[in-house]
C-alpha atoms as a PDB file:
ATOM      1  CA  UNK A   1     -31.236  14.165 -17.926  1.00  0.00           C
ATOM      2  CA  UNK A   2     -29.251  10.496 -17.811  1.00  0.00           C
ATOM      3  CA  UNK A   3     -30.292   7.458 -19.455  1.00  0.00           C
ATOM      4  CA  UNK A   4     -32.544   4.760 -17.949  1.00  0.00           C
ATOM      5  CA  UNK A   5     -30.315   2.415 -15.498  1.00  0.00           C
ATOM      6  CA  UNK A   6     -27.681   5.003 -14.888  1.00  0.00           C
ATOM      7  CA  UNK A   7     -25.496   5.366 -11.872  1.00  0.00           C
ATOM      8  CA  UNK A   8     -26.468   8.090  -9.032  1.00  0.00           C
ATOM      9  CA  UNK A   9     -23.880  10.801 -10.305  1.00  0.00           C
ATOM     10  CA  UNK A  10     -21.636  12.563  -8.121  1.00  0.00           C
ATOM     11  CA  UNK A  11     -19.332  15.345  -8.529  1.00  0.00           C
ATOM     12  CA  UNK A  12     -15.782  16.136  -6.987  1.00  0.00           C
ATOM     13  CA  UNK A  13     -14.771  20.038  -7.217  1.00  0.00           C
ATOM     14  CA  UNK A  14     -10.893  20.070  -6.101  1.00  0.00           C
ATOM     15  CA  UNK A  15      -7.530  20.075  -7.722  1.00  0.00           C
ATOM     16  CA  UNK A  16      -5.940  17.344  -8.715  1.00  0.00           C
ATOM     17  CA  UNK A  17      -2.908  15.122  -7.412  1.00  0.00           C
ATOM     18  CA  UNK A  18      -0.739  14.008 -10.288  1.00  0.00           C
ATOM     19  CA  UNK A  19       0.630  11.020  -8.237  1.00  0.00           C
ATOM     20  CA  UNK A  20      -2.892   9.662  -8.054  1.00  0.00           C
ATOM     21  CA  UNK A  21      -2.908   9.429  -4.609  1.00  0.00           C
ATOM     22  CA  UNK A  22      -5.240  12.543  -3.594  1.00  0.00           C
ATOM     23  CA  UNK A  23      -7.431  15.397  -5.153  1.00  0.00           C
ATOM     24  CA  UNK A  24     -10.048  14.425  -7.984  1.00  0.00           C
ATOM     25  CA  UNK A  25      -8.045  10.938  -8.843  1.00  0.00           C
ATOM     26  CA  UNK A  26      -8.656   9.165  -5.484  1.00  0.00           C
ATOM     27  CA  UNK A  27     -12.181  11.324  -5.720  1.00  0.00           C
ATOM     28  CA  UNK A  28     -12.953   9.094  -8.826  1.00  0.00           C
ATOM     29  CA  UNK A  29     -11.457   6.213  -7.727  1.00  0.00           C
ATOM     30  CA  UNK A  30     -13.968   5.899  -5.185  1.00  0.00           C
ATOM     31  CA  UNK A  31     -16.646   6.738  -6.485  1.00  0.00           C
ATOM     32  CA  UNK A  32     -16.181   3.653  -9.151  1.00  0.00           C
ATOM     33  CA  UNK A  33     -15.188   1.721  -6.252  1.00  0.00           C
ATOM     34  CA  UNK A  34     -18.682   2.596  -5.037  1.00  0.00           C
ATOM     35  CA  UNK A  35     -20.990   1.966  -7.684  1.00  0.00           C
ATOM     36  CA  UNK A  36     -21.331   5.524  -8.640  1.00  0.00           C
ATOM     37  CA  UNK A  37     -20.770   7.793 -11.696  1.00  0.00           C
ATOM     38  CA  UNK A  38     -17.723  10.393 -10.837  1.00  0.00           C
ATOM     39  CA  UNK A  39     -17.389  13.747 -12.753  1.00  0.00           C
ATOM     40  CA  UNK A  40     -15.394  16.253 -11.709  1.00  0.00           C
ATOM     41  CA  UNK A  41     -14.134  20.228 -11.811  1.00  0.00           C
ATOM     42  CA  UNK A  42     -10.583  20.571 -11.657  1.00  0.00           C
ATOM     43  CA  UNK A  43      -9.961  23.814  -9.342  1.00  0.00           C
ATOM     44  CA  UNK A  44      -6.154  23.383  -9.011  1.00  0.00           C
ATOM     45  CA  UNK A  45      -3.320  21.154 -10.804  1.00  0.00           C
ATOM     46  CA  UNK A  46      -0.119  20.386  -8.891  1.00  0.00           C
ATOM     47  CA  UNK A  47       2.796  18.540  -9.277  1.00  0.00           C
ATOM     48  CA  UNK A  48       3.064  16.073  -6.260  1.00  0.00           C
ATOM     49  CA  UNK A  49       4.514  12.603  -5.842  1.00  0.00           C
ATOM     50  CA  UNK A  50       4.788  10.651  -2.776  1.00  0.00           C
ATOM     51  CA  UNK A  51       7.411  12.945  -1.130  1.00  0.00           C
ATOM     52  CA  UNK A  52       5.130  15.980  -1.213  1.00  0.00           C
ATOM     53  CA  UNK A  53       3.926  18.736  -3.606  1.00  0.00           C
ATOM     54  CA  UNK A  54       6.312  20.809  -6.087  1.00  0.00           C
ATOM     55  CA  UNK A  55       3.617  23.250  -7.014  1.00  0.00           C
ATOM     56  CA  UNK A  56       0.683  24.348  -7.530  1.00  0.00           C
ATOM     57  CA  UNK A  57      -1.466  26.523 -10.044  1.00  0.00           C
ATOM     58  CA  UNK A  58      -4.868  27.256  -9.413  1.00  0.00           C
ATOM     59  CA  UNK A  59      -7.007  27.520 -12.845  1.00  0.00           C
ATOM     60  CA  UNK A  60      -9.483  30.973 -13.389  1.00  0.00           C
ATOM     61  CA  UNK A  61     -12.552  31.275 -11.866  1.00  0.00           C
ATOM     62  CA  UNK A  62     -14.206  30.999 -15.090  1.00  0.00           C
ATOM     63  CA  UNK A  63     -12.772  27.851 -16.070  1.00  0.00           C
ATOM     64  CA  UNK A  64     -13.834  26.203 -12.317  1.00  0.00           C
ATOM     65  CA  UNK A  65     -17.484  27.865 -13.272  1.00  0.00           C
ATOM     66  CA  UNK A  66     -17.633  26.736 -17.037  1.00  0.00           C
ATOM     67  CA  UNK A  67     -17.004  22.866 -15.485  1.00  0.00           C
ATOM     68  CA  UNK A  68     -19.599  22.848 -13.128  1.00  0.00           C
ATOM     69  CA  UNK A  69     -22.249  24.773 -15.124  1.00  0.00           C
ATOM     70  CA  UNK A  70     -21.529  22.093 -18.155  1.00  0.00           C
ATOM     71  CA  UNK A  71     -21.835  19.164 -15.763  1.00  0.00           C
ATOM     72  CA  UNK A  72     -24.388  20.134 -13.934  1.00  0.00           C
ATOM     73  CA  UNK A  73     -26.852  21.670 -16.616  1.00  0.00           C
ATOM     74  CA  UNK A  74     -26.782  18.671 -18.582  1.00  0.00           C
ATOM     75  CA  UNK A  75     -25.912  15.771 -16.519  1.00  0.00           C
ATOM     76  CA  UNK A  76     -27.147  16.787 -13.088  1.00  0.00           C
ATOM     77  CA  UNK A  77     -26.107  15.712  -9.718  1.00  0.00           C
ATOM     78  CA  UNK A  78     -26.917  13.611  -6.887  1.00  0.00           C
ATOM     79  CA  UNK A  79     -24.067  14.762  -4.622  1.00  0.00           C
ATOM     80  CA  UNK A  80     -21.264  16.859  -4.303  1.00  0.00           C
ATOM     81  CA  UNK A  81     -17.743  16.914  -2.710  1.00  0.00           C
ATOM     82  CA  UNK A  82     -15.340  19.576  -2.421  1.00  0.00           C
ATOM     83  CA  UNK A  83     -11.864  19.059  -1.650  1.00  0.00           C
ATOM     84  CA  UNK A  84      -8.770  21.716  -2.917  1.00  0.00           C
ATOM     85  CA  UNK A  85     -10.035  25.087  -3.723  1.00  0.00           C
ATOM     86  CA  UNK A  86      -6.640  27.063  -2.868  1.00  0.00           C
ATOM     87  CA  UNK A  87      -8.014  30.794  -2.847  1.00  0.00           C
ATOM     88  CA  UNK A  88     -10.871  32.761  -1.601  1.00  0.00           C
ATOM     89  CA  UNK A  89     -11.817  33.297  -5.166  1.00  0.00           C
ATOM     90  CA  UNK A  90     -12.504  30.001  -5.916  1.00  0.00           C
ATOM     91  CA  UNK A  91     -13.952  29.525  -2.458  1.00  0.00           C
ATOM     92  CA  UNK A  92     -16.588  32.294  -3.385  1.00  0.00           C
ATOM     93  CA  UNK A  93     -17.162  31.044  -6.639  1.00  0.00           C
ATOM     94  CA  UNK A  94     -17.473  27.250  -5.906  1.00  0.00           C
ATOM     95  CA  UNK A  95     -19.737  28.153  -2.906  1.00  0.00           C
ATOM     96  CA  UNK A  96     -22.250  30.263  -5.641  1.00  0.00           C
ATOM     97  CA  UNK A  97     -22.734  27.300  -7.340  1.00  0.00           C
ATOM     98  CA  UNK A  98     -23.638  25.239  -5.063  1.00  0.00           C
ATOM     99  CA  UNK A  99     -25.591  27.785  -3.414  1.00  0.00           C
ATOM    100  CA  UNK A 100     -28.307  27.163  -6.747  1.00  0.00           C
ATOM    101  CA  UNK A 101     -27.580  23.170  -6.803  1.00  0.00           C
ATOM    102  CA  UNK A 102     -29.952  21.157  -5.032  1.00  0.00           C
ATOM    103  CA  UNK A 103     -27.947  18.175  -3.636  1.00  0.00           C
ATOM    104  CA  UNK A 104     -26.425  17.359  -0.528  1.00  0.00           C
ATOM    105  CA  UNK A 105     -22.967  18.902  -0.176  1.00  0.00           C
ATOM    106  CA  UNK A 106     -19.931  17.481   1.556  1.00  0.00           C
ATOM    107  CA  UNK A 107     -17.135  19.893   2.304  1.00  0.00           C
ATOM    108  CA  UNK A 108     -13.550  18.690   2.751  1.00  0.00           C
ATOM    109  CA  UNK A 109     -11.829  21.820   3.853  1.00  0.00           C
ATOM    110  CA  UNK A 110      -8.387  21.164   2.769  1.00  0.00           C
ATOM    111  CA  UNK A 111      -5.739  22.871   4.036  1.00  0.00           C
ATOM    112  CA  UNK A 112      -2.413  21.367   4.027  1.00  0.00           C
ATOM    113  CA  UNK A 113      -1.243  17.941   2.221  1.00  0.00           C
ATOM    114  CA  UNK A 114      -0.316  14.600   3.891  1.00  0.00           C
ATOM    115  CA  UNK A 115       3.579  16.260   3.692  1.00  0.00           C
ATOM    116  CA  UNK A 116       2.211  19.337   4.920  1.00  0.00           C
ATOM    117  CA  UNK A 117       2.394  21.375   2.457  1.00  0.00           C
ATOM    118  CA  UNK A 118      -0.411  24.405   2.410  1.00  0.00           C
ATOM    119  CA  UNK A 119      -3.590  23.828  -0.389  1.00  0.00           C
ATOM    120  CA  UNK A 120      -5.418  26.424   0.761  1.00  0.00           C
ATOM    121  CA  UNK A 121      -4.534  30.343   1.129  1.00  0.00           C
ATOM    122  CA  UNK A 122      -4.451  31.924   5.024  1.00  0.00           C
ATOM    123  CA  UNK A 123      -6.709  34.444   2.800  1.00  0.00           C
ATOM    124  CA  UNK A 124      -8.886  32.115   2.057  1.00  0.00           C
ATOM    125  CA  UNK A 125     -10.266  30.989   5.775  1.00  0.00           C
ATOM    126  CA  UNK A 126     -12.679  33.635   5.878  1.00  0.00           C
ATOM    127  CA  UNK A 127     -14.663  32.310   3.007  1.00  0.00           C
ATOM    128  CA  UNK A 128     -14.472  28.715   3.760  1.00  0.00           C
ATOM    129  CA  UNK A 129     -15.745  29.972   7.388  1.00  0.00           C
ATOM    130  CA  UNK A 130     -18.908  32.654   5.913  1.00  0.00           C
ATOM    131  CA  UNK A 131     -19.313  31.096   2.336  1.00  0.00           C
ATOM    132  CA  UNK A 132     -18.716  27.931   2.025  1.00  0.00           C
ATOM    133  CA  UNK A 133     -19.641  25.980   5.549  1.00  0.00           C
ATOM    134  CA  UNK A 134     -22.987  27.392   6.120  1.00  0.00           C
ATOM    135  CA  UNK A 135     -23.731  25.239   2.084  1.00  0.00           C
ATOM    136  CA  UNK A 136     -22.495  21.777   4.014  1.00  0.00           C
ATOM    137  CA  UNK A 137     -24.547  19.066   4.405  1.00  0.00           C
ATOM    138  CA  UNK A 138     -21.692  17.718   5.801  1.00  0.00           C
ATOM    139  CA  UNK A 139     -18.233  18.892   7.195  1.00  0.00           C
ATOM    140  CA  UNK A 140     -15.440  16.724   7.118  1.00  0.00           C
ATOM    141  CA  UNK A 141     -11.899  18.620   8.779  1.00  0.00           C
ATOM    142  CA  UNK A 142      -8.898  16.617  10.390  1.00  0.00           C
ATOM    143  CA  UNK A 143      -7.900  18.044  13.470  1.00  0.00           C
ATOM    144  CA  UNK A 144      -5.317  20.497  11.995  1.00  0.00           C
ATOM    145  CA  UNK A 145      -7.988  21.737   9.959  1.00  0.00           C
ATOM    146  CA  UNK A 146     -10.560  22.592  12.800  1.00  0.00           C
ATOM    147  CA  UNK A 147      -7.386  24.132  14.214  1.00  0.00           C
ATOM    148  CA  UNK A 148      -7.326  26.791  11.415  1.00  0.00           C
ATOM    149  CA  UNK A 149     -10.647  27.224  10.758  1.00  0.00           C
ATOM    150  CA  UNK A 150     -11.873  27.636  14.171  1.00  0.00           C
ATOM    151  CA  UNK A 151      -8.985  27.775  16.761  1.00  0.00           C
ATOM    152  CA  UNK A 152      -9.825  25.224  18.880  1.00  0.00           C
ATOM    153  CA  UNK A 153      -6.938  22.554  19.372  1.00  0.00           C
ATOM    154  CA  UNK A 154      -8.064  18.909  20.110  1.00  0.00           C
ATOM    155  CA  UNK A 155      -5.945  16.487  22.052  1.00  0.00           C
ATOM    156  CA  UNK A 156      -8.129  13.919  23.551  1.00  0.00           C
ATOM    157  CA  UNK A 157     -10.800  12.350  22.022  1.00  0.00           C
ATOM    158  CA  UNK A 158     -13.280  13.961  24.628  1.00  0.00           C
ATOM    159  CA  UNK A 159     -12.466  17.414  22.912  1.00  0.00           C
ATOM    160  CA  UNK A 160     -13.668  15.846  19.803  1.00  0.00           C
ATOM    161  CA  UNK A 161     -16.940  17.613  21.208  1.00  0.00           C
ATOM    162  CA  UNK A 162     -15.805  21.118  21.593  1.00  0.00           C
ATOM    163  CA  UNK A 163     -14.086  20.870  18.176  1.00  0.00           C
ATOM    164  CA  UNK A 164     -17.672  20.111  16.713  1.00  0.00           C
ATOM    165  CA  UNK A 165     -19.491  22.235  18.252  1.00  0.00           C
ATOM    166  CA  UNK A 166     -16.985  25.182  16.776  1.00  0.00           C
ATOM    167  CA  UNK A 167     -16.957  23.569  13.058  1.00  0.00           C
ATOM    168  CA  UNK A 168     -21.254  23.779  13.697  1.00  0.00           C
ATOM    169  CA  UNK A 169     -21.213  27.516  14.776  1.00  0.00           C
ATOM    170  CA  UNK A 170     -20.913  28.264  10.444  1.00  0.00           C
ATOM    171  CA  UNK A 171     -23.488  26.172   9.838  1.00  0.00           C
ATOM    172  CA  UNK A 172     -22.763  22.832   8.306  1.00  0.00           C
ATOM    173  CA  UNK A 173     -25.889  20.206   9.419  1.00  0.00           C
ATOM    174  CA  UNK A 174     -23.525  17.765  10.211  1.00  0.00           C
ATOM    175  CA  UNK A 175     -19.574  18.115  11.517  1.00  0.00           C
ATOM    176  CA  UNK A 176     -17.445  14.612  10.998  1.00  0.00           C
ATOM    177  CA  UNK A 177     -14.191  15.786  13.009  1.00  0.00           C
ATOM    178  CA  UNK A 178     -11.530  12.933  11.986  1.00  0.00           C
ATOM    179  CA  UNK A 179      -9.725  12.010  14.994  1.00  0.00           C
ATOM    180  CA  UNK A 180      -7.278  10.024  13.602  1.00  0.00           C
ATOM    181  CA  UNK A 181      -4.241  12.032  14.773  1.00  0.00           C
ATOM    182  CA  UNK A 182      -5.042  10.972  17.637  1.00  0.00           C
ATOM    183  CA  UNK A 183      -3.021   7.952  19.628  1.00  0.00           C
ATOM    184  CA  UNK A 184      -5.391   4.779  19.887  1.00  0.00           C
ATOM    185  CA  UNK A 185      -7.964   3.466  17.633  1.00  0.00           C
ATOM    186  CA  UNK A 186      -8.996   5.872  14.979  1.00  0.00           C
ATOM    187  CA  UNK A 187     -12.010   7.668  16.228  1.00  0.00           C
ATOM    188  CA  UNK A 188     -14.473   9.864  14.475  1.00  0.00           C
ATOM    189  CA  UNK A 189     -17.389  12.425  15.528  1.00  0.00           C
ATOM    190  CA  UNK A 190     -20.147  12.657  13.691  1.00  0.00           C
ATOM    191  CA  UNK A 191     -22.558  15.390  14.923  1.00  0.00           C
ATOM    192  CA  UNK A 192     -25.396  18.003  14.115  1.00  0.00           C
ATOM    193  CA  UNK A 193     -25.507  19.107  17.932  1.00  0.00           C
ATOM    194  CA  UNK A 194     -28.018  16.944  19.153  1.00  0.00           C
ATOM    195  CA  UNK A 195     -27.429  13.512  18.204  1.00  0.00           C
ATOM    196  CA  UNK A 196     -23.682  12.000  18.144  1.00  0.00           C
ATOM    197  CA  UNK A 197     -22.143   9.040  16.363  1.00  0.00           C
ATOM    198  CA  UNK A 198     -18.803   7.818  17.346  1.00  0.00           C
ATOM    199  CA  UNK A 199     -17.261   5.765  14.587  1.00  0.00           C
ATOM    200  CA  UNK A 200     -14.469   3.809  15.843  1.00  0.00           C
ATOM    201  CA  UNK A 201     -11.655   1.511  13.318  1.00  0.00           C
ATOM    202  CA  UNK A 202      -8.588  -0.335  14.503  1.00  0.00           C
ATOM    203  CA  UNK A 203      -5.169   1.825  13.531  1.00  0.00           C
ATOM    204  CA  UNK A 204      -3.391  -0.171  10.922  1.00  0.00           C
ATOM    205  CA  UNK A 205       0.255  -0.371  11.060  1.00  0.00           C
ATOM    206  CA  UNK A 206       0.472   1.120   7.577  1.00  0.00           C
ATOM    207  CA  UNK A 207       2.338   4.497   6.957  1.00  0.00           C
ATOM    208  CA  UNK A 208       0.697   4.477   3.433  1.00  0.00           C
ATOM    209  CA  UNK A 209      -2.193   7.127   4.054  1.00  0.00           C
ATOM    210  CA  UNK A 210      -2.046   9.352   1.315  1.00  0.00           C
ATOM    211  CA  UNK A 211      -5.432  10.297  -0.022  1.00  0.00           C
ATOM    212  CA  UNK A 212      -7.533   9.252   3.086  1.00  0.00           C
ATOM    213  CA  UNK A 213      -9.464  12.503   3.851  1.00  0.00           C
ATOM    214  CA  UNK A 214     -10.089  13.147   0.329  1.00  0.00           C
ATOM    215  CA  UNK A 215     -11.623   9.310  -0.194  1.00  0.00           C
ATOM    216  CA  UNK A 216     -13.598   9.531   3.322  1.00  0.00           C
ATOM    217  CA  UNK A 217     -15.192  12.723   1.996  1.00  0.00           C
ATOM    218  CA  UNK A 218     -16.342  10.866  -1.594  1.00  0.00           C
ATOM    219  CA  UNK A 219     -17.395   7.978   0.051  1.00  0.00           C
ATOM    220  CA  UNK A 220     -19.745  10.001   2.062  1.00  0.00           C
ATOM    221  CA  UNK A 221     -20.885  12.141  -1.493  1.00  0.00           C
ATOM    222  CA  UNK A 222     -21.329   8.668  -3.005  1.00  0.00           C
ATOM    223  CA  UNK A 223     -23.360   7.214  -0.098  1.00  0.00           C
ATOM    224  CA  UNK A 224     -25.509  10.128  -0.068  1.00  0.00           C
ATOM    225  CA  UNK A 225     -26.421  10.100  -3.686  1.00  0.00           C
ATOM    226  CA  UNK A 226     -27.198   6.549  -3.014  1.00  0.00           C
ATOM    227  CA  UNK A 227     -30.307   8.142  -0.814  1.00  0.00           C
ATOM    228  CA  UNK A 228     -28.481   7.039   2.751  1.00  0.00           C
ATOM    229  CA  UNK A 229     -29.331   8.989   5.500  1.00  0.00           C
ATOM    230  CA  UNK A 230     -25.949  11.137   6.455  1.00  0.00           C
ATOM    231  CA  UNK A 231     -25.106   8.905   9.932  1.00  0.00           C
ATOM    232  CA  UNK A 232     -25.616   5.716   7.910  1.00  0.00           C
ATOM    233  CA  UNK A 233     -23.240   6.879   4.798  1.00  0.00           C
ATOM    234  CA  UNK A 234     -20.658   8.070   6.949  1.00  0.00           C
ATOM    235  CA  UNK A 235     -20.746   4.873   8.775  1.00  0.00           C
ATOM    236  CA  UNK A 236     -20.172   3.235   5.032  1.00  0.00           C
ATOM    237  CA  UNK A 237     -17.713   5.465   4.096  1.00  0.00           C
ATOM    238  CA  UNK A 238     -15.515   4.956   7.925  1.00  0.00           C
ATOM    239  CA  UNK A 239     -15.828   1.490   7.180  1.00  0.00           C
ATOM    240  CA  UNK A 240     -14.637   1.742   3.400  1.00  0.00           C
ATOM    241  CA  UNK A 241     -11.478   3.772   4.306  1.00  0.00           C
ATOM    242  CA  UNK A 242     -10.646   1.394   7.028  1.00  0.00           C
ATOM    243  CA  UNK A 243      -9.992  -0.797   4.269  1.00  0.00           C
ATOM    244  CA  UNK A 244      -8.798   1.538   2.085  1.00  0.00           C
ATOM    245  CA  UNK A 245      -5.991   2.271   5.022  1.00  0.00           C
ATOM    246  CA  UNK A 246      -5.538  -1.213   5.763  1.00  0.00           C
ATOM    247  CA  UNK A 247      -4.311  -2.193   2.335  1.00  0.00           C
ATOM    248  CA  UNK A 248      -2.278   0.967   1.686  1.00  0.00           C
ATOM    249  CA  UNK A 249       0.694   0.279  -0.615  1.00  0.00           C
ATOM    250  CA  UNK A 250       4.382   1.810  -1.174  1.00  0.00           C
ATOM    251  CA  UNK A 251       4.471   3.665  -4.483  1.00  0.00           C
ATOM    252  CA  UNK A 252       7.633   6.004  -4.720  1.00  0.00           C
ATOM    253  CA  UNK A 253      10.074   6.339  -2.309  1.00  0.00           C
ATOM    254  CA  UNK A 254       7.516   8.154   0.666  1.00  0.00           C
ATOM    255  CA  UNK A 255       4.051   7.876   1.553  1.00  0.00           C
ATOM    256  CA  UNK A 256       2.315   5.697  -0.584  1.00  0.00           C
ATOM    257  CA  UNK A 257      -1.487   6.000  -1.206  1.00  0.00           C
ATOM    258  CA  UNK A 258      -4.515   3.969   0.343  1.00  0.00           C
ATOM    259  CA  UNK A 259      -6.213   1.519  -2.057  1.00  0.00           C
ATOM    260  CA  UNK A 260      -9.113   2.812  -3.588  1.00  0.00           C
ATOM    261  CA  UNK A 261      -9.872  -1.062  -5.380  1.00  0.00           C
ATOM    262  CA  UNK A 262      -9.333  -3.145  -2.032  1.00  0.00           C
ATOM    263  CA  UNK A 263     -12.770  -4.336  -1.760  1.00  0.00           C
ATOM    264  CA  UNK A 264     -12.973  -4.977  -5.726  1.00  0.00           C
ATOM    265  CA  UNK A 265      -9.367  -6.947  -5.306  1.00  0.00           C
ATOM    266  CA  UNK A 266     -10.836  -8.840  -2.438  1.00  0.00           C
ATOM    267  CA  UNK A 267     -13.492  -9.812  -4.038  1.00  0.00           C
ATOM    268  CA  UNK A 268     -11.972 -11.211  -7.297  1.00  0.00           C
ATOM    269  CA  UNK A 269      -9.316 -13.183  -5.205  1.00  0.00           C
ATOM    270  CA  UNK A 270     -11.929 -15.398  -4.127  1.00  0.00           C
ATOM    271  CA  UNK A 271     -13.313 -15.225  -7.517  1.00  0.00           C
END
């Protein structure tokens, strides 16, 4: 399937972010920053930049199923990551696939970009919710996102819990609700309803945050394909995007992106 001495492979399935910032671009981006090989399916294009998104246009559910049925059959997989899948059409159709791929999953339900601008169709909850959830190895929603999917508003981090506990009742294994909307440190819970990890990270004075659920989400894809145990790759991936955060840089004339390369930069500096 892949030569001798090749990379664990993982593959992103969301749209993609033509300022480079989000979608499959940060997606690959981390993966390389990671050590591992990054294909991807292209579900969506859109023009955005860092003031927000212009539009959007979702490709055929054919096209989304030729990608993944290419990479897949020949390459293979280790892990996957799903990010942008803007209707319940693609929803349906991403979550067939994976239904017959044997590799851990990570879902990023995406809903609404950094600006706020909607990614994924009110039409579309349902099959996120009955399709696509019950296939995750691993769910990773914001707050807003739980919010949508689930109704349950968090504004503490001690409601972290009940927002979980909703996000488990479609069956991920494991729910990582991202706190960071929250005031305070930036504080994460991961979960499978019996064991919890709280990941906690200093908040960095940095309004440059584009593109952080969508690299959280790969770094957990490319620490699973790596053969960590979920709690110890989201732990890996918290502390990547920490960094990532911390060394967040202006591009355009709003929110810049996090920096996929900080820990490669670092490390040649002192080279």
């Amino acid at each position: 399937m892949s030569a001798p001495g090749a990379p664990p492979r993982v593959l992103t399935v969301a749209g993609s972010d033509s300022g480079g910032g989000a979608g499959i671009q940060a997606d690959l981006k981390t993966m390389l920053a990671l050590g591992v090989h990054g294909m991807s399916v292209v579900t969506a294009i859109t023009a955005q930049n860092s003031l927000g998104v212009q539009g959007t246009w979702e490709l055929p559910a054919d096209a989304v199923r030729a990608q993944y049925r290419s990479v897949v059959d020949d390459i293979g997989v280790r892990a996957v990551k799903t990010g942008m899948l803007a209707s319940a059409e693609l929803v349906e159709t991403v979550a067939e696939l994976l239904s017959g791929t044997d590799a851990p999953v990570v879902v990023d339900p995406v809903g609404v970009s950094k600006h706020g601008d909607p990614l994924l169709a009110a039409s579309a909850l349902d099959a996120v919710r009955t399709a696509l959830l019950p296939l995750a190895t691993v769910a990773t929603p914001n707050l807003d996102e739980v919010a949508r999917l689930t109704g349950v508003r968090v504004g503490s981090e001690e409601q972290l819990r009940d927002a979980a506990a909703a996000v488990l009742t479609y069956g991920p294994r494991w729910a990582l609700i991202k706190g960071g909307h929250l005031p305070g440190d930036a504080v994460d819970l991961l979960t499978d309803g019996r064991e919890e990890h709280w990941l906690r990270a200093p908040r960095h004075d940095n309004r440059h945050t584009h593109g952080t659920g969508c690299t959280l989400a790969s770094a957990v894809a490319a620490h699973l394909a790596k053969g960590d145990s979920v709690p110890r790759a989201v732990r890996a991936a918290k502390d990547y995007v920490t960094g990532a955060i911390a060394a967040g840089f202006a591009l355009g004339t709003g929110i810049g992106p996090v920096d996929h390369g900080w820990d490669l930069t670092r490390g040649a500096a002192g080279a």
